[in-house]
N, C-alpha and C. Protein backbone atom coordinates (compact mmCIF):
# COMPACT_ATOMS: atom_id res chain seq x y z
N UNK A 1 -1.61 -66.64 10.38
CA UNK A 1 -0.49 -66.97 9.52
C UNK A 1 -0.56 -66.11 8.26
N UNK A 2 0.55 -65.69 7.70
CA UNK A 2 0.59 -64.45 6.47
C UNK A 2 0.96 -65.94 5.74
N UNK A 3 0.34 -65.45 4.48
CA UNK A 3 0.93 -66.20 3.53
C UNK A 3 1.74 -65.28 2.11
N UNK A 4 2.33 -65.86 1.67
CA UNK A 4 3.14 -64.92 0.57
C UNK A 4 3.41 -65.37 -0.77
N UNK A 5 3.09 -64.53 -2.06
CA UNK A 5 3.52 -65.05 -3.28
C UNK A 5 4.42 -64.42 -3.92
N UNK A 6 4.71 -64.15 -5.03
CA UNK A 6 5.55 -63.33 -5.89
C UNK A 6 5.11 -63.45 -7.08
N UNK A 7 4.93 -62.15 -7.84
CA UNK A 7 4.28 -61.88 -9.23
C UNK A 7 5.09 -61.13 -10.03
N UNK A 8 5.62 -62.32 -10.72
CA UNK A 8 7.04 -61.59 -11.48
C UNK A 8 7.10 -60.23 -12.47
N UNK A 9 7.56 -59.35 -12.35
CA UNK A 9 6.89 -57.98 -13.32
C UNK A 9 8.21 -58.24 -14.54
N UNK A 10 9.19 -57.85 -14.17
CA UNK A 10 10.50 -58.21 -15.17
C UNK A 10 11.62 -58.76 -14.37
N UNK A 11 12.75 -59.69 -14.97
CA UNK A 11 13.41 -60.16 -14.50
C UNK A 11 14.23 -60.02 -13.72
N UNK A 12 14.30 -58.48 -13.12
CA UNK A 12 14.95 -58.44 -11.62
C UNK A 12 13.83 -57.59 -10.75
N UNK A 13 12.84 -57.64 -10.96
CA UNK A 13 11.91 -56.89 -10.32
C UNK A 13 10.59 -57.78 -9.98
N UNK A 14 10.05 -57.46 -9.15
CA UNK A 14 8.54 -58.44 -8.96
C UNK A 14 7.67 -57.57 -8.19
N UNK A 15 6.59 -57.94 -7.54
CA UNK A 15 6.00 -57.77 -6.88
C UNK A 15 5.98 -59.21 -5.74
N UNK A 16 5.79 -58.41 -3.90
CA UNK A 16 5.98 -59.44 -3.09
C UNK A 16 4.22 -59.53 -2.44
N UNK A 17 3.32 -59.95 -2.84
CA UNK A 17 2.38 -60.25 -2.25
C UNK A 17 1.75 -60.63 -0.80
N UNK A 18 1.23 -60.48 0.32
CA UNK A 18 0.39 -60.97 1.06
C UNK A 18 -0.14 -60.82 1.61
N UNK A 19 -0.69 -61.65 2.18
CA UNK A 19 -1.82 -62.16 2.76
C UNK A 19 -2.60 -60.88 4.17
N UNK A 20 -3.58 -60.34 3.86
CA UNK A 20 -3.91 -59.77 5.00
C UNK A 20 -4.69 -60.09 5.91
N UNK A 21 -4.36 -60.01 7.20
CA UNK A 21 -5.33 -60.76 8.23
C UNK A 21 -6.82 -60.11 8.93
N UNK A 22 -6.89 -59.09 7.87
CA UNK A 22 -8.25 -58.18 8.16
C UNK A 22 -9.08 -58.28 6.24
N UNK A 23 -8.13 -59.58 5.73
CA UNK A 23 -9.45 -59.39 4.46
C UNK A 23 -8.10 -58.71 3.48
N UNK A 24 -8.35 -59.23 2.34
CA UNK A 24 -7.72 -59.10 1.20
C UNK A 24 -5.83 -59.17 1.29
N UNK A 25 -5.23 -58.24 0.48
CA UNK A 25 -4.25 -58.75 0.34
C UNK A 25 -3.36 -56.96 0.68
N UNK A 26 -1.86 -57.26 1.00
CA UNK A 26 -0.90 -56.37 0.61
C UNK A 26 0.25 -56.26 0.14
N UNK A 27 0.61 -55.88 -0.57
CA UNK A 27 1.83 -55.41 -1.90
C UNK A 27 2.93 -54.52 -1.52
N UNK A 28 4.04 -55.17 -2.62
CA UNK A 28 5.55 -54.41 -1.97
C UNK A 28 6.14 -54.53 -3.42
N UNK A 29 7.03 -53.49 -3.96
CA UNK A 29 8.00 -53.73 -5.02
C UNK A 29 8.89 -54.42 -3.84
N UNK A 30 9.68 -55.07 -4.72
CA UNK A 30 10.67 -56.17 -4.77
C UNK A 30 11.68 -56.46 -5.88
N UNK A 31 13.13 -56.62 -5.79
CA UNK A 31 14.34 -56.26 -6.58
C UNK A 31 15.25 -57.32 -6.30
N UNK A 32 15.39 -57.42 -7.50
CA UNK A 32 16.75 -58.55 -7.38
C UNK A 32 18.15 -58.12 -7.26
N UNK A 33 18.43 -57.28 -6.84
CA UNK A 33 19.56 -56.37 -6.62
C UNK A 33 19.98 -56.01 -4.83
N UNK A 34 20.77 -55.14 -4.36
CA UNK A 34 20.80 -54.96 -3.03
C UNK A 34 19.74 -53.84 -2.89
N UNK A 35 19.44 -53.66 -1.72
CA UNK A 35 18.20 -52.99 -1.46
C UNK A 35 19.42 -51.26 -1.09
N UNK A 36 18.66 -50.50 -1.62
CA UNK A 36 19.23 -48.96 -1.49
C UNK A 36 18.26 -48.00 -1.33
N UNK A 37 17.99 -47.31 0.18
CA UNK A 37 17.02 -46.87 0.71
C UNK A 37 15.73 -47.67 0.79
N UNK A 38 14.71 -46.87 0.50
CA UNK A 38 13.42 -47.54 0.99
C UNK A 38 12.90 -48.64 -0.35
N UNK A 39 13.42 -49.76 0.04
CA UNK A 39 13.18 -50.62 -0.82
C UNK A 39 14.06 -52.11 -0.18
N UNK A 40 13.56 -53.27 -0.80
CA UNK A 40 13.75 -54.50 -0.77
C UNK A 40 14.27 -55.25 -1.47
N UNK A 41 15.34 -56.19 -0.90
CA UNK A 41 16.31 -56.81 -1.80
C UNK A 41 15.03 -58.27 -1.65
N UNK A 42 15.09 -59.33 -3.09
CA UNK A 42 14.66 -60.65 -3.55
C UNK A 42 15.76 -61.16 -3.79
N UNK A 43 15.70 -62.40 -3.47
CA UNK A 43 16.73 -63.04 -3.96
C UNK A 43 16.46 -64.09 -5.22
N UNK A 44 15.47 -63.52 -6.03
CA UNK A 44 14.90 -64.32 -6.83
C UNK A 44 14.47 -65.19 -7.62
N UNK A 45 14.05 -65.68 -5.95
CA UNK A 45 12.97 -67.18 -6.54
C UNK A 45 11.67 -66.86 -6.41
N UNK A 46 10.77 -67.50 -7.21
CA UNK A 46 9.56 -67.21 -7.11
C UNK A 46 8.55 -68.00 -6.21
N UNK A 47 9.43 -69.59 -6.31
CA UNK A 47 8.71 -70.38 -5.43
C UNK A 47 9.09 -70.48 -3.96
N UNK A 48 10.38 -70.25 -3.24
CA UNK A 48 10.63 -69.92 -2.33
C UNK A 48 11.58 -68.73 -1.98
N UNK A 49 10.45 -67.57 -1.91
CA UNK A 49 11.53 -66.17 -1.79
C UNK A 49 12.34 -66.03 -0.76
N UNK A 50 13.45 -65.28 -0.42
CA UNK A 50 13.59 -64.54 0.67
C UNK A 50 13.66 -63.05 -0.02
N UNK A 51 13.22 -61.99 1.22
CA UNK A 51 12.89 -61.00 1.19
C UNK A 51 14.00 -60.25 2.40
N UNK A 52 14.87 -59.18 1.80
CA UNK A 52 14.95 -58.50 3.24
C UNK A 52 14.91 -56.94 2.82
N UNK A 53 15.10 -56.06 3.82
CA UNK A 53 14.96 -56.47 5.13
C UNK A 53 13.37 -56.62 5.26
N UNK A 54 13.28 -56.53 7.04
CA UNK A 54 11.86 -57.56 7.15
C UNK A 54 10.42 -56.67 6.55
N UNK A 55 9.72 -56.93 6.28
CA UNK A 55 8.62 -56.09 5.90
C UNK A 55 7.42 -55.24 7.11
N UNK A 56 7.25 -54.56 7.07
CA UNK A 56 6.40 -53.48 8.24
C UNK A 56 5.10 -53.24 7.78
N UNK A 57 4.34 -53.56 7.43
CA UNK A 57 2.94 -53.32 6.96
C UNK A 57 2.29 -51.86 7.57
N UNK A 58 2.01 -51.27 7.13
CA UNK A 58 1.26 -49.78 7.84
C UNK A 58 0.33 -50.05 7.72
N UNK A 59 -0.50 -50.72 6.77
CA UNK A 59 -2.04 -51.41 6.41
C UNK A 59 -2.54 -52.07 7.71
N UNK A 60 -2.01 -53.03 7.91
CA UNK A 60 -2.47 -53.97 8.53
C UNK A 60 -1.64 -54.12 10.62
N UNK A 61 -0.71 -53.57 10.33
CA UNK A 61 0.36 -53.46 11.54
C UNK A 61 1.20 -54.78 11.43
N UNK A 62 0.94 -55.44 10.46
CA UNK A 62 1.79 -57.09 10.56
C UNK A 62 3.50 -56.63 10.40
N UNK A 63 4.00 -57.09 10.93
CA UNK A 63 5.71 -56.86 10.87
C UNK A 63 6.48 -58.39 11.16
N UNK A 64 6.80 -58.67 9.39
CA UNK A 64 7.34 -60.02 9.25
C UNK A 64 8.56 -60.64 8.16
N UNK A 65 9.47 -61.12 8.47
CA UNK A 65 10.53 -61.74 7.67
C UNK A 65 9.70 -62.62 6.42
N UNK A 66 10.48 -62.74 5.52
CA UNK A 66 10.02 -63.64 4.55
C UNK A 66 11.66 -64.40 4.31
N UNK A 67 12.02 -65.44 4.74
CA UNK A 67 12.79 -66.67 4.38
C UNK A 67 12.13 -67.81 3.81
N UNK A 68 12.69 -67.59 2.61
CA UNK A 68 12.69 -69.84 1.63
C UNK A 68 11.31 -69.88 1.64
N UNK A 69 10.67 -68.55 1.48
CA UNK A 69 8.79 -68.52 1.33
C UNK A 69 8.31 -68.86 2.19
N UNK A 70 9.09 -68.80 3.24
CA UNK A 70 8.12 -68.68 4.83
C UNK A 70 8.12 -67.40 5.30
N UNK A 71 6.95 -67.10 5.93
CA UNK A 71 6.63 -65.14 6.37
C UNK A 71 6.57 -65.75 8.04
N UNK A 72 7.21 -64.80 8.38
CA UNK A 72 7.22 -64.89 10.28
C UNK A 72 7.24 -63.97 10.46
């Protein structure tokens, strides 16, 4: 199971946190705006994000949605 947080940097921007399943953690900018090229729209909440589009990890190979702060 990935787990996921959000670490607010400024008010339309954050960082999307999680969980790695080989040990420690991995990181994504994140935007409260529409996503334009290689980047990710937040819809920003902190306690239950959604994230799109879905996230692809190259770190780890995990490839997962984040809805209402659930990662699938």
């Amino acid at each position: 199971m990935i787990s996921v947080r959000i670490e607010a940097r400024h008010e339309d921007r954050a960082f999307l946190i999680a969980s790695c399943p080989f040990g420690g953690e991995c990181k994504w900018s994140i935007w409260k705006r529409e996503a334009s090229g290689a980047m990710w729209h937040w819809d920003g909440s902190i306690e239950a994000p959604t994230i799109s589009p879905s996230i692809n990890c190259h770190s780890c190979g995990q490839h997962f949605t984040v809805t209402s702060g659930v990662a699938e």
